[in-house]
C-alpha atoms as a PDB file:
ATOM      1  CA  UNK A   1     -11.886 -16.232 -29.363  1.00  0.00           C
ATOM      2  CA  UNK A   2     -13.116 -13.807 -26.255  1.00  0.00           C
ATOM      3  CA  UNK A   3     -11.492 -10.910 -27.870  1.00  0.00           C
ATOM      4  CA  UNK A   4      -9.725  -7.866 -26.244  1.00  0.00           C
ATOM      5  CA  UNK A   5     -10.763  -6.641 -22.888  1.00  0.00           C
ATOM      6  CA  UNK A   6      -9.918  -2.817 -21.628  1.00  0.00           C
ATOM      7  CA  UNK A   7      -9.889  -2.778 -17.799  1.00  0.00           C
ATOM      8  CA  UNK A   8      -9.840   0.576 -15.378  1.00  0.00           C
ATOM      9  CA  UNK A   9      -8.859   1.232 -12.492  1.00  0.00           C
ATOM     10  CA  UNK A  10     -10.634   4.225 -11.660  1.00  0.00           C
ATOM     11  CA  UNK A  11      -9.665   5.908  -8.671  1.00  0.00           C
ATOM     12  CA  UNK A  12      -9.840  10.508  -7.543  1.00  0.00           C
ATOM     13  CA  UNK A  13      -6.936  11.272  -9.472  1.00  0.00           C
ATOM     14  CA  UNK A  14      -5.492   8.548 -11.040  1.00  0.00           C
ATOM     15  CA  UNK A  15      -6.820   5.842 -13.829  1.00  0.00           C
ATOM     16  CA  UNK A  16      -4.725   2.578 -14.316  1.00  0.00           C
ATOM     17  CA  UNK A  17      -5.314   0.595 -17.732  1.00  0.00           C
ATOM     18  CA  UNK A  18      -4.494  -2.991 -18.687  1.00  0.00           C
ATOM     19  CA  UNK A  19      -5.046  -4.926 -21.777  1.00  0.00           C
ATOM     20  CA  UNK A  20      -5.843  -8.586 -22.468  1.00  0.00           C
ATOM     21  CA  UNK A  21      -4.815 -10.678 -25.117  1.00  0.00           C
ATOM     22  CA  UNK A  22      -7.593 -11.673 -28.075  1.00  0.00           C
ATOM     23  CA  UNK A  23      -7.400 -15.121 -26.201  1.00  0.00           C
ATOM     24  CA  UNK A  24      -8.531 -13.685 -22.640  1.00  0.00           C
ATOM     25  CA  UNK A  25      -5.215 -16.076 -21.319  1.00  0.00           C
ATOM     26  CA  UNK A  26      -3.045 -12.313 -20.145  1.00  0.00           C
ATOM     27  CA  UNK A  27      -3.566  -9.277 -18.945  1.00  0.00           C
ATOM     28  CA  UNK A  28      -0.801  -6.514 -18.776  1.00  0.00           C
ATOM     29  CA  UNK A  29      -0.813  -3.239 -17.559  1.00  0.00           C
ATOM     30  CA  UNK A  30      -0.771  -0.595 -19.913  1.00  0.00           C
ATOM     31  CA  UNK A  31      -0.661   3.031 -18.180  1.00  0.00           C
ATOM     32  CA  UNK A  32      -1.518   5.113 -16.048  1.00  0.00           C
ATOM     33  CA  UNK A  33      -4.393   8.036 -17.018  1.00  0.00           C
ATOM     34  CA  UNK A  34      -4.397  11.438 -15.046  1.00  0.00           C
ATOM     35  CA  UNK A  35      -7.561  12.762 -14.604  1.00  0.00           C
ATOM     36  CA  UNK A  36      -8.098  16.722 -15.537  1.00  0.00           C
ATOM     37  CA  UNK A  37     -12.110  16.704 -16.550  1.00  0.00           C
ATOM     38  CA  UNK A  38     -14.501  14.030 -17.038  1.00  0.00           C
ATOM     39  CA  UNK A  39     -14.920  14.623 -20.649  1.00  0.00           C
ATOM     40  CA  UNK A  40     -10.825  14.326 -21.613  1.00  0.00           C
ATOM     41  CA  UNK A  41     -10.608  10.856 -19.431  1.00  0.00           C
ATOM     42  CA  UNK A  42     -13.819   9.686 -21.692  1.00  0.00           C
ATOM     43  CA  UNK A  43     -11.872  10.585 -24.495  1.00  0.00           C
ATOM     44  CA  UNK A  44      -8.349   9.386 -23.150  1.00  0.00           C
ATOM     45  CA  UNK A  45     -10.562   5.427 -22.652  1.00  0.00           C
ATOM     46  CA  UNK A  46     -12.447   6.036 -26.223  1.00  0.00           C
ATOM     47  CA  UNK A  47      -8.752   6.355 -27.935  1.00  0.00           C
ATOM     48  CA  UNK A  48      -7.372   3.408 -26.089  1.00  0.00           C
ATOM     49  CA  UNK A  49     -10.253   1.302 -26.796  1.00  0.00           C
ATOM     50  CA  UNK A  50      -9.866   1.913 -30.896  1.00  0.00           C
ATOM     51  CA  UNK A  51      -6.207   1.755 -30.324  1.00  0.00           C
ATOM     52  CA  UNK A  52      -6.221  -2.091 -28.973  1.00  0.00           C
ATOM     53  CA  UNK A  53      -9.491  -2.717 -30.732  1.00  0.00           C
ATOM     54  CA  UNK A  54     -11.158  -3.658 -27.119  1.00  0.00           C
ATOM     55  CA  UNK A  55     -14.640  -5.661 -27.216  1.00  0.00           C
ATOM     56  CA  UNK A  56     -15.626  -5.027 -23.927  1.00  0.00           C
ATOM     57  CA  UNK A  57     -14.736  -2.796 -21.120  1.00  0.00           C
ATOM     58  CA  UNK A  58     -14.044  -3.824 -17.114  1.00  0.00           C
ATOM     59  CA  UNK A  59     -14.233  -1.127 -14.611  1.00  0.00           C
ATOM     60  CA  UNK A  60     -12.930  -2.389 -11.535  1.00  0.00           C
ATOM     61  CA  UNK A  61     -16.022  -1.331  -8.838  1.00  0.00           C
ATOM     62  CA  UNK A  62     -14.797  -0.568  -5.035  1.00  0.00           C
ATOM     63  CA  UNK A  63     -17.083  -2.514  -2.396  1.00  0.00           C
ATOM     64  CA  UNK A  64     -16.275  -2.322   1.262  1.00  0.00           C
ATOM     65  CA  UNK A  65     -14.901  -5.710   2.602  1.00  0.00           C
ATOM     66  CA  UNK A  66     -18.552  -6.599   3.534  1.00  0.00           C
ATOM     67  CA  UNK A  67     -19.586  -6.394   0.282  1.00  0.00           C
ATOM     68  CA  UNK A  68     -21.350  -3.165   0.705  1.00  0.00           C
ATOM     69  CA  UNK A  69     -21.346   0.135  -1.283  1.00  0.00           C
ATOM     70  CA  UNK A  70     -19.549   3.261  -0.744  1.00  0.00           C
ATOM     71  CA  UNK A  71     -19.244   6.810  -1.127  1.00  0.00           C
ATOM     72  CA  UNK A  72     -16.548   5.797  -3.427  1.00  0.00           C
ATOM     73  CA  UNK A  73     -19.015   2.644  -5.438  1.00  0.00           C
ATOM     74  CA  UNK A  74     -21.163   5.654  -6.245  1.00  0.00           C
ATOM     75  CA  UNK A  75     -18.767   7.727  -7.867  1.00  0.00           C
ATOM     76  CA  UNK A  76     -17.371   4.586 -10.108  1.00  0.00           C
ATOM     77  CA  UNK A  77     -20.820   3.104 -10.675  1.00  0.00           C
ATOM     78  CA  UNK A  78     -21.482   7.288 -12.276  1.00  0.00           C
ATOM     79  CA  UNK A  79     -18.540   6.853 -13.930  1.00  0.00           C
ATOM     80  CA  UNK A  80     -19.044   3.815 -15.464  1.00  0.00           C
ATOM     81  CA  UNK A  81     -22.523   4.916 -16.978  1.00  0.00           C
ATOM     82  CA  UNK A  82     -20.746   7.836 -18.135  1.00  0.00           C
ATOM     83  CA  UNK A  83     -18.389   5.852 -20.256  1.00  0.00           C
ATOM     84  CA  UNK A  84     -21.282   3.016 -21.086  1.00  0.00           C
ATOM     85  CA  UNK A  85     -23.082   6.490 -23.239  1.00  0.00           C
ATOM     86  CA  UNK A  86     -19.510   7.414 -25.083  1.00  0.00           C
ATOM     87  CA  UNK A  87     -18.508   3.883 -25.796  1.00  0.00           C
ATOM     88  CA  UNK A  88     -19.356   1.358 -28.636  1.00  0.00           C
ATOM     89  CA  UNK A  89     -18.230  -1.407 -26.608  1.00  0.00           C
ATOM     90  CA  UNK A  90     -19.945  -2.913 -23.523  1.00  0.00           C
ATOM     91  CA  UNK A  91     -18.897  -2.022 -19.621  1.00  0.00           C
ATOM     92  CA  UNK A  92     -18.711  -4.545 -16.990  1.00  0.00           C
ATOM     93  CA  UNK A  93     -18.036  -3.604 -13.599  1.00  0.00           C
ATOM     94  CA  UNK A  94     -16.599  -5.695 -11.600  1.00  0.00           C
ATOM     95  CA  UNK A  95     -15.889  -6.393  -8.042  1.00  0.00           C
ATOM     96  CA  UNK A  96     -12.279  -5.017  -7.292  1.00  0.00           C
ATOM     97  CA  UNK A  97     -11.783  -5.611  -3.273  1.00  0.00           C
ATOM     98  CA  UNK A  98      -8.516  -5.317  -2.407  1.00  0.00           C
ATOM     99  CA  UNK A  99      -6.609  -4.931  -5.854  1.00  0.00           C
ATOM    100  CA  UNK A 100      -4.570  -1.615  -4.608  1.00  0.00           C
ATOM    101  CA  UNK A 101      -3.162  -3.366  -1.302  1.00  0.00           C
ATOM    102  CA  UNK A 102      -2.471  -6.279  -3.476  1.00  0.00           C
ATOM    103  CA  UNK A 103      -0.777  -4.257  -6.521  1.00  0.00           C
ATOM    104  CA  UNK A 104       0.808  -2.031  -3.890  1.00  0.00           C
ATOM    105  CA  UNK A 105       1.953  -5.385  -2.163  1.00  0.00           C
ATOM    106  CA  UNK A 106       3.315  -6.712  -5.340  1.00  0.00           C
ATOM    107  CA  UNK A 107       5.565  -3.578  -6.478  1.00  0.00           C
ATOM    108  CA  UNK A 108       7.061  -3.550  -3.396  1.00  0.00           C
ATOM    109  CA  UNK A 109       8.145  -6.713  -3.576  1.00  0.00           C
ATOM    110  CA  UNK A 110       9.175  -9.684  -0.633  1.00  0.00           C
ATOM    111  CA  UNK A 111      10.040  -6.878   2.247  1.00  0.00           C
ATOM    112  CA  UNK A 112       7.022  -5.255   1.972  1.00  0.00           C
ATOM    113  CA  UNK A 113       8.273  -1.904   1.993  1.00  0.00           C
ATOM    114  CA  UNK A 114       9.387  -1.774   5.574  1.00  0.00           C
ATOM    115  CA  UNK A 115      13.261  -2.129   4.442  1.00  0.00           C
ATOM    116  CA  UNK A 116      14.709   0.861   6.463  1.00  0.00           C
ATOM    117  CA  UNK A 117      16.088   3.424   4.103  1.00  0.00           C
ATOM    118  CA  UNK A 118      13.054   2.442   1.392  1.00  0.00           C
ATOM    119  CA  UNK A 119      14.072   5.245  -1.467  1.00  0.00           C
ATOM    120  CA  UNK A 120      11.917   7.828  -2.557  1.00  0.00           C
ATOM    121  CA  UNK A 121      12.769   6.599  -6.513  1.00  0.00           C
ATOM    122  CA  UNK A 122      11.117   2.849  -5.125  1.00  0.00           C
ATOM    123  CA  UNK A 123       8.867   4.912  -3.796  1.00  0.00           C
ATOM    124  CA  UNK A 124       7.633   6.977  -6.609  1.00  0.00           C
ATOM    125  CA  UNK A 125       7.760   3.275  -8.482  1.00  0.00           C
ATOM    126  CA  UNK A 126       4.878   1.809  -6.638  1.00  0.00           C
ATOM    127  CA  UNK A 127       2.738   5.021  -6.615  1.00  0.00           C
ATOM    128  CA  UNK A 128       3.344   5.952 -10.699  1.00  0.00           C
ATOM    129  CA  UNK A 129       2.695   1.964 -11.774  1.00  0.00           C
ATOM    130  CA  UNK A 130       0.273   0.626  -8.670  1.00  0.00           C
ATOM    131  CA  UNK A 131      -3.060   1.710 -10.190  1.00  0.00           C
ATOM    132  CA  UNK A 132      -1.757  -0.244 -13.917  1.00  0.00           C
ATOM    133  CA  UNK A 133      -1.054  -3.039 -11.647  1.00  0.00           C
ATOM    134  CA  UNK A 134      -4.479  -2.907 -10.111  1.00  0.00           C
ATOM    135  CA  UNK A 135      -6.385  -3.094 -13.449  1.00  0.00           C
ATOM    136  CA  UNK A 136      -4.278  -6.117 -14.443  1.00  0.00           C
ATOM    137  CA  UNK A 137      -5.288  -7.997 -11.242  1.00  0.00           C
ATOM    138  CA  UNK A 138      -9.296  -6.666 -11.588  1.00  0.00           C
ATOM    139  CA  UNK A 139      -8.781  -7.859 -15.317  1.00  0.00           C
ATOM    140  CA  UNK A 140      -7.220 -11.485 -14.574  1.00  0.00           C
ATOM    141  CA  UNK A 141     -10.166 -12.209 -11.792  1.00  0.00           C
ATOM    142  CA  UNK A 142     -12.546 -10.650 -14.862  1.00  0.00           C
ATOM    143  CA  UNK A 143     -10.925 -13.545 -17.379  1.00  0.00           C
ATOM    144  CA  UNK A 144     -10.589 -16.146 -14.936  1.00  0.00           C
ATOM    145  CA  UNK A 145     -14.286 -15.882 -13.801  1.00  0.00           C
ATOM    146  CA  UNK A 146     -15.492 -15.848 -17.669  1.00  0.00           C
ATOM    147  CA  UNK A 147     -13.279 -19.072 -18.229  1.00  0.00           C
ATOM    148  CA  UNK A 148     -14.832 -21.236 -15.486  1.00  0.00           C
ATOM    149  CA  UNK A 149     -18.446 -19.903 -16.301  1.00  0.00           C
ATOM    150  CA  UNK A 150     -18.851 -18.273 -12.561  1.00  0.00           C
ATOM    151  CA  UNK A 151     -18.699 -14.536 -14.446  1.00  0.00           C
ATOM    152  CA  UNK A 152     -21.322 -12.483 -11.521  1.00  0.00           C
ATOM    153  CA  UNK A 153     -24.411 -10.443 -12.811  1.00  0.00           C
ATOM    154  CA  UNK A 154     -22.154  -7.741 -12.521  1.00  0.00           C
ATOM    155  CA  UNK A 155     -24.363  -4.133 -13.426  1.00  0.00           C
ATOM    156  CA  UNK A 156     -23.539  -3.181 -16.978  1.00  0.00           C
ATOM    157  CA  UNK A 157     -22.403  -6.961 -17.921  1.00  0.00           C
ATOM    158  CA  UNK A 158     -22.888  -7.686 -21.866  1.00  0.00           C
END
């Protein structure tokens, strides 16, 4: 048994959360955290990980599409140490190119959005849910690297 996995999606404003399973099989989003201070989002992640009894941790970390670090790989990397001293669990960070084009892709659904007359309710639906989606993806590509054995030295990985 792998046990439950928390994974973030940590982005300026906006956290999204998904859970696995205690089988590491499914990951499903769970919400979406606002982000006032530093110290409340710790705390927000600390309850959520004793609510779902989470082993371990994934933060989804932002590379450019060269596999390079960014202003914005910085910021999550500090956050992620941040959240290694106030947890009892372990945090992985892992690679997370191109999970908010590909949640954003998803909720919006075969016409990409471009359907003239696109309502601001569908709208609103994509921004409120696409950073939950985003966690699920950066969790499933977590799981499916730790099934077949090819997990990367990610920084933090227990």
């Amino acid at each position: 048994m792998v046990g439950v996995l928390l994974a973030l999606d940590v982005g300026e404003r906006r956290v999204g959360v998904a859970v696995s399973d205690a089988l590491g099989i499914l990951a499903s989003p769970v919400k979406t955290l606002t982000r006032t201070t530093t110290a409340a989002l710790l705390e927000d992640i600390a309850e959520l990980v004793r609510e779902y009894r989470a082993e371990k941790v994934v933060v989804g970390l932002p590379k450019t599409l060269r596999n390079t670090h960014s202003r914005q790989t910085q910021k999550v990397t500090s956050f992620a140490d941040n959240l290694m001293k106030a947890l009892d669990v372990p945090v992985v960070l892992w690679d997370e190119r191109l999970t908010t084009a590909e949640a954003t892709r998803i909720l919006r659904g075969p016409d990409d959005g471009r359907r003239k007359g696109t309502s601001a309710k569908r709208r609103k639906r994509v921004k409120d849910n696409v950073d939950q989606v985003a966690a699920t993806l950066v969790l499933e590509s977590y799981m499916a690297a730790q099934r077949s054995g090819a997990a990367s030295p990610s920084l933090g990985d227990a």
